[in-house]
N, C-alpha and C. Protein backbone atom coordinates (compact mmCIF):
# COMPACT_ATOMS: atom_id res chain seq x y z
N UNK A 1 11.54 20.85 -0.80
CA UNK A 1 11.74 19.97 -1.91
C UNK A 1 13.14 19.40 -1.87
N UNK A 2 13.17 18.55 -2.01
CA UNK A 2 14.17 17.75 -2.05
C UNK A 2 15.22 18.04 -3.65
N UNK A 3 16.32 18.31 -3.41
CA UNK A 3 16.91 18.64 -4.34
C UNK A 3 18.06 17.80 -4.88
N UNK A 4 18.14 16.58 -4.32
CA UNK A 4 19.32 15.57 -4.57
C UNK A 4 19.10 14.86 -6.17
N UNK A 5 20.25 14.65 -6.63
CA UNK A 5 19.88 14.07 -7.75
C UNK A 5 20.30 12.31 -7.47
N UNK A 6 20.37 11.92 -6.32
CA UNK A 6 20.63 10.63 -6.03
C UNK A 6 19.26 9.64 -6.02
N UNK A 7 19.50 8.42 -6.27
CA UNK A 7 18.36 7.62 -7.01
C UNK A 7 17.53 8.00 -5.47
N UNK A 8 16.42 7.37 -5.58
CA UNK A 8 15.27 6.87 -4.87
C UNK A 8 15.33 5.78 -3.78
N UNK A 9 15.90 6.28 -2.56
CA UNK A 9 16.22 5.20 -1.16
C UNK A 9 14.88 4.87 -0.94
N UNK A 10 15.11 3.29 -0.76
CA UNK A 10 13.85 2.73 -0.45
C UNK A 10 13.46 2.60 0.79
N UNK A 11 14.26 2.94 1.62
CA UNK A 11 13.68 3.36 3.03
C UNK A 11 12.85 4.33 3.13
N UNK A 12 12.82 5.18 2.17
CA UNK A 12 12.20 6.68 2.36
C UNK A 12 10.62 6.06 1.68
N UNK A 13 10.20 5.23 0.96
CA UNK A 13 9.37 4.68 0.72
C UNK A 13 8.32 4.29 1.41
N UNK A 14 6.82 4.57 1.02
CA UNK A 14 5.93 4.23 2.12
C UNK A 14 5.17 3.08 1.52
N UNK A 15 4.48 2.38 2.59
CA UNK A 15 3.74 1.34 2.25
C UNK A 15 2.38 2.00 2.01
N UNK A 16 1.19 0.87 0.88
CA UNK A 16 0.45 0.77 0.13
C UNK A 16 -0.63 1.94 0.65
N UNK A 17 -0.75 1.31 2.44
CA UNK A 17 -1.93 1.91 3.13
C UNK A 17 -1.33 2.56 3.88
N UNK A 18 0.21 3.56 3.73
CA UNK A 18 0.30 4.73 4.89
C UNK A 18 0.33 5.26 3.47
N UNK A 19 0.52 5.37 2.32
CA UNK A 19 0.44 6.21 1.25
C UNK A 19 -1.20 6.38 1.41
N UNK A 20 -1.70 5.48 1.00
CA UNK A 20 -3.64 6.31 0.99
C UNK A 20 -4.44 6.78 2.53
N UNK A 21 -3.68 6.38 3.22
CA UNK A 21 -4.29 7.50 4.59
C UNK A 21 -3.81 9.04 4.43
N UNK A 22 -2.44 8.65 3.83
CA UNK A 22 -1.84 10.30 4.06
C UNK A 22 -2.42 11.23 2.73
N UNK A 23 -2.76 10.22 1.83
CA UNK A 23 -3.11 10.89 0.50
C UNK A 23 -4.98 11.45 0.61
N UNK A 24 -5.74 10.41 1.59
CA UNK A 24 -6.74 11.09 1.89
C UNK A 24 -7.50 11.86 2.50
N UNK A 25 -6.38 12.69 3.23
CA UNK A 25 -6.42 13.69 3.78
C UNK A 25 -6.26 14.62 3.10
N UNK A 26 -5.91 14.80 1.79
CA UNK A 26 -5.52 16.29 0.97
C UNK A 26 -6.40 16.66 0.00
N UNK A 27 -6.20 17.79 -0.64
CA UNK A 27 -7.31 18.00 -1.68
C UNK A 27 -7.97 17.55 -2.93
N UNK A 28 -8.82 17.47 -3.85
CA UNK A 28 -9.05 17.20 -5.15
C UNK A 28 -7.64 16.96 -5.94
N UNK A 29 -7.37 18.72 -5.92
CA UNK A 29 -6.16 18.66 -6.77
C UNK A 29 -5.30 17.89 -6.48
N UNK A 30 -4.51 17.78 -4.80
CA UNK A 30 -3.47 16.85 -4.72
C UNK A 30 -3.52 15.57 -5.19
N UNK A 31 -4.56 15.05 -4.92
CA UNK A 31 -5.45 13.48 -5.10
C UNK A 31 -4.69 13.60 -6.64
N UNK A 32 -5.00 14.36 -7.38
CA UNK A 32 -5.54 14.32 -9.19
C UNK A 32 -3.74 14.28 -9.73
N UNK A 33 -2.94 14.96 -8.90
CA UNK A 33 -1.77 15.02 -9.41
C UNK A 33 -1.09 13.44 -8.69
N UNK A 34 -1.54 13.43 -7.84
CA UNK A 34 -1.09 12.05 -7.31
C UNK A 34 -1.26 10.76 -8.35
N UNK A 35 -2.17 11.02 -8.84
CA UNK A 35 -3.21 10.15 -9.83
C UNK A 35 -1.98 10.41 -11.21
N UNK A 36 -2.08 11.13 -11.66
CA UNK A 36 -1.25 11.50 -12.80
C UNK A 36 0.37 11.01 -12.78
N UNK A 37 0.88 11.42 -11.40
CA UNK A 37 1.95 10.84 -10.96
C UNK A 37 2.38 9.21 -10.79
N UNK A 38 1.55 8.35 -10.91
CA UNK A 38 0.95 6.88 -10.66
C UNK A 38 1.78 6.64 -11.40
N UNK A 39 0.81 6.98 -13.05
CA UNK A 39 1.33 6.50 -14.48
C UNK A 39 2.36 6.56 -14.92
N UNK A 40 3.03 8.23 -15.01
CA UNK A 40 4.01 8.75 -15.62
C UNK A 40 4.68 9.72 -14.93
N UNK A 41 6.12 9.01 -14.38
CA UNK A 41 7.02 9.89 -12.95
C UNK A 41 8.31 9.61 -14.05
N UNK A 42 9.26 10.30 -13.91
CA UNK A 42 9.30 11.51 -12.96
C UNK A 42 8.49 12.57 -14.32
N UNK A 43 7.24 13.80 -13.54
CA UNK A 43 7.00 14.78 -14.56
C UNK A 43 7.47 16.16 -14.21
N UNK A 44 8.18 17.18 -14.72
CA UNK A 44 8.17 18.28 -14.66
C UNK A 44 6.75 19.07 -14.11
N UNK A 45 6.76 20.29 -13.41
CA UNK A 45 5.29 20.89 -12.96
C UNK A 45 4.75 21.78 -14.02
N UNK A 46 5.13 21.77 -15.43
CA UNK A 46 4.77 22.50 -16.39
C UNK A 46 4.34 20.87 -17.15
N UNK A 47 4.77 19.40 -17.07
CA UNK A 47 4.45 18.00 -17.53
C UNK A 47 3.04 17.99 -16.85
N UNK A 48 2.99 18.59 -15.94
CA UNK A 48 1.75 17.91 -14.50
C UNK A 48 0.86 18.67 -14.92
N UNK A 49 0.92 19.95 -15.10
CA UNK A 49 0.01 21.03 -15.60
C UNK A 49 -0.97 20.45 -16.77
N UNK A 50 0.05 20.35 -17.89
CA UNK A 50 -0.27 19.46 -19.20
C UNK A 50 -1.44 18.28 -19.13
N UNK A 51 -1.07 16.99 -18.18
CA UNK A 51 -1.69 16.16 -18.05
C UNK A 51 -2.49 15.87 -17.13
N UNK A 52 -2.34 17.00 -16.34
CA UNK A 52 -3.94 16.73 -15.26
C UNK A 52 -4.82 17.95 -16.10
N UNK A 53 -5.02 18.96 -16.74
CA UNK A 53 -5.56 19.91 -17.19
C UNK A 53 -5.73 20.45 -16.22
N UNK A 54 -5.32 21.21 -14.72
CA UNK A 54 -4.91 21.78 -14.03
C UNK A 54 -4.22 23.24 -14.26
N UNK A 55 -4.70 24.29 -13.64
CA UNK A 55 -3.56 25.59 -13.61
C UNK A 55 -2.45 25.21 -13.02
N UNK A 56 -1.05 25.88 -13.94
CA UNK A 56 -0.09 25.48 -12.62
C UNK A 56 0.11 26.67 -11.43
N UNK A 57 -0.96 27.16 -11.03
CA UNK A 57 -0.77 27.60 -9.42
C UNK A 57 -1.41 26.62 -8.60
N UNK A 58 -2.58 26.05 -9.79
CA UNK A 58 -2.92 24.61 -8.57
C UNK A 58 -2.02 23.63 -8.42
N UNK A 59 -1.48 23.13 -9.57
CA UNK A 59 -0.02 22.10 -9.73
C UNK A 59 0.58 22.41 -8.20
N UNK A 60 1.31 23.94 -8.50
CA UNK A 60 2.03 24.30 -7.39
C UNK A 60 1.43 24.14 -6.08
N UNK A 61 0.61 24.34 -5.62
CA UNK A 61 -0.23 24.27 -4.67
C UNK A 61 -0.54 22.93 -4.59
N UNK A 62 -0.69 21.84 -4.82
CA UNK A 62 -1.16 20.39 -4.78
C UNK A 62 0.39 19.68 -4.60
N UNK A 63 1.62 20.17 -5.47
CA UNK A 63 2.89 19.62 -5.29
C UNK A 63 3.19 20.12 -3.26
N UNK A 64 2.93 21.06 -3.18
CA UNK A 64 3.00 21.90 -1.95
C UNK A 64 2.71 20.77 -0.89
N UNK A 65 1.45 20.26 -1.19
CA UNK A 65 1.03 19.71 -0.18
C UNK A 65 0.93 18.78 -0.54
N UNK A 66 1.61 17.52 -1.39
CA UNK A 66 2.06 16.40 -1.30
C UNK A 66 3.07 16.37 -0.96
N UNK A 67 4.02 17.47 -0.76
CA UNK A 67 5.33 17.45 -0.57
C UNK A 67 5.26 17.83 1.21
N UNK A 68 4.34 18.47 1.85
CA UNK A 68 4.58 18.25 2.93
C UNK A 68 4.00 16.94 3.96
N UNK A 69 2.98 16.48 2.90
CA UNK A 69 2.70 15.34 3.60
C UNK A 69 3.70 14.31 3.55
N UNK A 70 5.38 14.26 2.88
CA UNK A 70 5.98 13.30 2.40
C UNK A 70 5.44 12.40 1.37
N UNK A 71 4.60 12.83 0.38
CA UNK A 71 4.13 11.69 -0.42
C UNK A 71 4.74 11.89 -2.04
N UNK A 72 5.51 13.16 -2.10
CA UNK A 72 6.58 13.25 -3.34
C UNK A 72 7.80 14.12 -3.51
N UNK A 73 8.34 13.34 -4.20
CA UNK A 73 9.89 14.00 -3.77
C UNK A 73 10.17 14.66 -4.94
N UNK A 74 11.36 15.48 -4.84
CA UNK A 74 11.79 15.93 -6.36
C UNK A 74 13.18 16.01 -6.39
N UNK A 75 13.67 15.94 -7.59
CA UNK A 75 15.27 16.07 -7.97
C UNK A 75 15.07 16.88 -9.62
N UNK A 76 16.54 17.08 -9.59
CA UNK A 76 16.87 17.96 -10.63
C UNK A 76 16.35 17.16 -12.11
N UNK A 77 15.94 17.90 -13.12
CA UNK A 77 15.76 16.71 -14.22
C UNK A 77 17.40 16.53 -15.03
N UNK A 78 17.09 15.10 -16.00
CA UNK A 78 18.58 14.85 -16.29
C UNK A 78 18.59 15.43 -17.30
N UNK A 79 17.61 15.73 -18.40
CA UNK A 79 17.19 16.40 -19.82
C UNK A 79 17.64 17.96 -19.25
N UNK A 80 17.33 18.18 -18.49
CA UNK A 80 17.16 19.97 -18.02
C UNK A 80 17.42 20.42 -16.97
N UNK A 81 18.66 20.55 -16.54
CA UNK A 81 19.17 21.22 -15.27
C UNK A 81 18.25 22.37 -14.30
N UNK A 82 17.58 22.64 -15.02
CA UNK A 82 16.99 24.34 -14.82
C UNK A 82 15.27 23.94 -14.28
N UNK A 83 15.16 22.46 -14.60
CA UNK A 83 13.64 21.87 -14.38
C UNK A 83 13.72 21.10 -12.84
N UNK A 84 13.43 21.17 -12.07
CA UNK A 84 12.56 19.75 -11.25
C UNK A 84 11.47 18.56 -11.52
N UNK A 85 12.14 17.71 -11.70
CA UNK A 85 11.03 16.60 -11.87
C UNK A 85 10.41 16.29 -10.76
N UNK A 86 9.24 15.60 -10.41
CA UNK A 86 8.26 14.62 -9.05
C UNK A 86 8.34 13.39 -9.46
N UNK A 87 7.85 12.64 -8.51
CA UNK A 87 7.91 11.46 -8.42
C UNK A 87 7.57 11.15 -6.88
N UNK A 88 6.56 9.87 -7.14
CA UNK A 88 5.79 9.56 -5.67
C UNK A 88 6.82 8.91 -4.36
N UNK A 89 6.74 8.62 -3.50
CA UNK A 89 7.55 8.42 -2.34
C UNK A 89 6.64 6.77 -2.22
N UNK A 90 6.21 6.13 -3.28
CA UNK A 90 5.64 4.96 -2.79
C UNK A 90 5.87 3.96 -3.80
């Protein structure tokens, strides 16, 4: 996980259709948090829990593996030092 609190380089950014090849390769859950992530970024993984109606060991597990596919990043939140927010890489 990415732990920088520096904005969002747009190089690190993927285009429309390397985001949904890489995204359709992963699970329900990842898909569903991806989905959730669309609307309303940056969310905390106790925010993600909330609004996908998801356990957060699946949260965790779906962040897991959007995060190794490169499809979301995280930084510190600005409200809450002690939180990580997500947010999509697209």
């Amino acid at each position: 996980m990415s732990t920088s609190t520096a904005e969002i380089d747009s190089d690190d950014l993927l285009s429309e259709s390397e985001y949904r090849d890489r995204l359709r390769e992963l699970p329900p859950s990842a898909k569903l948090v991806a989905k959730v992530l669309e609307g309303d970024a940056p969310l905390s993984q106790g925010q993600l829990a909330e609004e996908s109606l998801l356990p957060d060991r699946t949260v965790r597990y779906a962040l897991n593996r959007l995060e190794d596919a490169d499809l979301v990043g995280s930084r510190y939140s600005f409200k809450d030092a002690r939180k990580q927010v997500y947010y999509l890489n697209t």
